[in-house]
N, C-alpha and C. Protein backbone atom coordinates (compact mmCIF):
# COMPACT_ATOMS: atom_id res chain seq x y z
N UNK A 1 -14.76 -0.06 3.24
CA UNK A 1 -14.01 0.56 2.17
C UNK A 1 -14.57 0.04 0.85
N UNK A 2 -14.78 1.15 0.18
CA UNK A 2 -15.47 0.50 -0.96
C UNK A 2 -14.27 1.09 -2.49
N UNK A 3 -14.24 -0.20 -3.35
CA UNK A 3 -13.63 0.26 -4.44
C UNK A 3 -14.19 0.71 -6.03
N UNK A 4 -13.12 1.27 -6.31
CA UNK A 4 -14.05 1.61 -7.98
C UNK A 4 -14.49 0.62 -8.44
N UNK A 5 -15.69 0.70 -9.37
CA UNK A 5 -15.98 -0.20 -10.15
C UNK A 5 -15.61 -0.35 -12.12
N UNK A 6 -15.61 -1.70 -11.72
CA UNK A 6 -14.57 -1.76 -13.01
C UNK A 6 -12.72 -2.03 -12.99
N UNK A 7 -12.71 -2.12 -11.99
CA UNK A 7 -11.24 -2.17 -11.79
C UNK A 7 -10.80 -3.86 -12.02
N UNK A 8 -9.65 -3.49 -13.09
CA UNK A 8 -9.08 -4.79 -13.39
C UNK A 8 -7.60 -5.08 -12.61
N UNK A 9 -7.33 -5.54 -11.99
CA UNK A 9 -6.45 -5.57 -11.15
C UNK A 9 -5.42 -7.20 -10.72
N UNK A 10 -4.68 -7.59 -11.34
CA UNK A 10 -3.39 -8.42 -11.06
C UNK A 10 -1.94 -8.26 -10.50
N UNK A 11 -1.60 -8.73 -9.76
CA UNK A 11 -0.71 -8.75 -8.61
C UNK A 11 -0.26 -10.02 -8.23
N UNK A 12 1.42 -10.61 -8.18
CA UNK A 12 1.44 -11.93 -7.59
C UNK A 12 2.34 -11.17 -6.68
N UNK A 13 2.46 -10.28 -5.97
CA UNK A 13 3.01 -9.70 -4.58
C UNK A 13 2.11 -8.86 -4.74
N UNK A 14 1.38 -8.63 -3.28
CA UNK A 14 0.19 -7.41 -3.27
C UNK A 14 1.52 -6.48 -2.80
N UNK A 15 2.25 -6.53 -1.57
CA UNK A 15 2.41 -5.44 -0.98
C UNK A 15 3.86 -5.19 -1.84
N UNK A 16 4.67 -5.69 -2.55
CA UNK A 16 5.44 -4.97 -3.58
C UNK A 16 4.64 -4.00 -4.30
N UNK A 17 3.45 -4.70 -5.06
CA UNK A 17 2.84 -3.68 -5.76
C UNK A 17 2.28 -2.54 -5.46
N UNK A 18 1.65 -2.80 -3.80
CA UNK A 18 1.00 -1.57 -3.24
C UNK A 18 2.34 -0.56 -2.81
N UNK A 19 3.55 -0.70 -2.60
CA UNK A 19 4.65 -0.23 -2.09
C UNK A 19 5.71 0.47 -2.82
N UNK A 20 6.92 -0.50 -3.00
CA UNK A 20 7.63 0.08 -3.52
C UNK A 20 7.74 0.11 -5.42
N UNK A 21 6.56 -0.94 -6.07
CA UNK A 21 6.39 -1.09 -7.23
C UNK A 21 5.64 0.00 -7.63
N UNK A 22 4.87 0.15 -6.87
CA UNK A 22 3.98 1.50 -7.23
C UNK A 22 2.44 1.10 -8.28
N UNK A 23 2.04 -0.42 -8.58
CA UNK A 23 1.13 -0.92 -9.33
C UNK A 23 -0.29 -0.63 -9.06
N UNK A 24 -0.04 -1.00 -7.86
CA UNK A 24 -1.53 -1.02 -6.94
C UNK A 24 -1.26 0.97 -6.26
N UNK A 25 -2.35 1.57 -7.31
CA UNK A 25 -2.54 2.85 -6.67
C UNK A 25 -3.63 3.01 -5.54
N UNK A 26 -3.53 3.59 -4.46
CA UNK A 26 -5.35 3.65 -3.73
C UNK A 26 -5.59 4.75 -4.40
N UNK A 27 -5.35 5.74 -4.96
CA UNK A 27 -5.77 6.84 -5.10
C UNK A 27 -6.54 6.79 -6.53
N UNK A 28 -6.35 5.44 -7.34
CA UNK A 28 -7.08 5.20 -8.31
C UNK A 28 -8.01 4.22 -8.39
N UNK A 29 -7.82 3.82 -7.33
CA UNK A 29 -8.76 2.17 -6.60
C UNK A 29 -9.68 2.47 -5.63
N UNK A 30 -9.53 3.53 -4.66
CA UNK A 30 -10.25 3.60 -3.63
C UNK A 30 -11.83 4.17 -4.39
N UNK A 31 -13.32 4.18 -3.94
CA UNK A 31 -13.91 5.07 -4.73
C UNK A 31 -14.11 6.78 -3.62
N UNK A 32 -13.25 6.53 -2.64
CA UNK A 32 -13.78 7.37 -1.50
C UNK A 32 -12.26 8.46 -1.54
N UNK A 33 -12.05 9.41 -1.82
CA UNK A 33 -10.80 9.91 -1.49
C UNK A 33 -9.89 9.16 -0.24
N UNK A 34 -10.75 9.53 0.92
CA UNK A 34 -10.62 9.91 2.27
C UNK A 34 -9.57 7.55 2.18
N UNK A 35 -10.12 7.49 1.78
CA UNK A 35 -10.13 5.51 2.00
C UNK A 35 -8.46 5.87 1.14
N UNK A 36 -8.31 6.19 0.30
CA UNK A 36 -6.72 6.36 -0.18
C UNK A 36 -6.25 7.07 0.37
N UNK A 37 -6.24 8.33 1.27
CA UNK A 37 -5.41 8.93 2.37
C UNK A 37 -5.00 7.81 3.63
N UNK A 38 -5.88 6.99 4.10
CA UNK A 38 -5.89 6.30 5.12
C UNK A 38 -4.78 4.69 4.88
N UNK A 39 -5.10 4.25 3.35
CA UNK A 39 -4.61 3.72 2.83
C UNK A 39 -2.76 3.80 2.78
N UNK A 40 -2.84 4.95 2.15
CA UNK A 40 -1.18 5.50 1.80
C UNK A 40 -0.69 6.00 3.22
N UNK A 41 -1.31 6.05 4.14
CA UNK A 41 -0.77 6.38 5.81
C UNK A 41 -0.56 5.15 6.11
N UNK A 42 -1.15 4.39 6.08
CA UNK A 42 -1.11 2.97 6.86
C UNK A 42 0.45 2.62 6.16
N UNK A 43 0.48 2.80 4.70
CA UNK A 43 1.15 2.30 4.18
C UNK A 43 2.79 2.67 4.69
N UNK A 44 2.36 3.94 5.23
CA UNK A 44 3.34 4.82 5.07
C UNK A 44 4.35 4.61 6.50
N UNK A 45 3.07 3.76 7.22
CA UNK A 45 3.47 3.61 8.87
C UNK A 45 4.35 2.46 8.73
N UNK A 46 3.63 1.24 8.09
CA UNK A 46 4.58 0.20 7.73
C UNK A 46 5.41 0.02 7.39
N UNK A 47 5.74 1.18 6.14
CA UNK A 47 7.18 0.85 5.67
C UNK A 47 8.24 1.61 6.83
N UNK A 48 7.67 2.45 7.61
CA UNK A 48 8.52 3.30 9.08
C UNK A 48 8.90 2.06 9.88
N UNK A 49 7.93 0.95 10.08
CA UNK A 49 8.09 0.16 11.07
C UNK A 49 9.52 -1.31 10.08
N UNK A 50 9.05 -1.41 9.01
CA UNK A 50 9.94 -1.95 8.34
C UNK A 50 11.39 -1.43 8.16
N UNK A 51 11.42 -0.30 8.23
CA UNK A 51 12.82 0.81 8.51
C UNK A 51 13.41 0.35 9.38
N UNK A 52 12.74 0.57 10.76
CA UNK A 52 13.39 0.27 11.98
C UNK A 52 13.26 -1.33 12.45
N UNK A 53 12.92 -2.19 11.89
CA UNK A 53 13.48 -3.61 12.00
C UNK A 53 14.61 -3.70 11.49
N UNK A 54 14.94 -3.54 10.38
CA UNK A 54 15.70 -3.55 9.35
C UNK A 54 16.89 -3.13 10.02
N UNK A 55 17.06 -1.80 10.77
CA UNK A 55 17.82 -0.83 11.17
C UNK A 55 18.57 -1.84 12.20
N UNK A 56 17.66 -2.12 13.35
CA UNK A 56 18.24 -3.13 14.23
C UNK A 56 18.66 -4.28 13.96
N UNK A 57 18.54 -4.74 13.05
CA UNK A 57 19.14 -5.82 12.19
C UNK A 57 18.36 -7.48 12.93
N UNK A 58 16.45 -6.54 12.86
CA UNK A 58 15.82 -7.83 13.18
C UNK A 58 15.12 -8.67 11.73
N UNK A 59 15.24 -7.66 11.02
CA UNK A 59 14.86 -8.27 9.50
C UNK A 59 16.34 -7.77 8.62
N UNK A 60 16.36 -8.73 7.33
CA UNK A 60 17.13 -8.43 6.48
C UNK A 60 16.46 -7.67 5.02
């Protein structure tokens, strides 16, 4: 996966920022389209799997 160049980028939570902060875009970071589709799926799986922990009341 390769990223844009030039990208200035700070974060002291990556996955707040990649998530529900919305900081960290792939779609402006990735240099490949296809690498920010794959990106925001993955992302998209995790927060499904974070749902259903949550749900069962194995995370708070």
């Amino acid at each position: 996966m390769e990223l844009k160049k030039g990208l200035e980028v700070s974060t002291d939570d990556f996955w707040y920022d990649l998530t529900y902060g919305g900081y960290l875009k792939p779609e402006e970071m990735c240099a490949n389209p296809r690498d920010a589709e794959r990106v925001n799926a993955a992302i998209a799986l995790l927060q499904e799997f974070q749902q259903a922990c949550e749900k069962e009341g194995l995370i708070q």
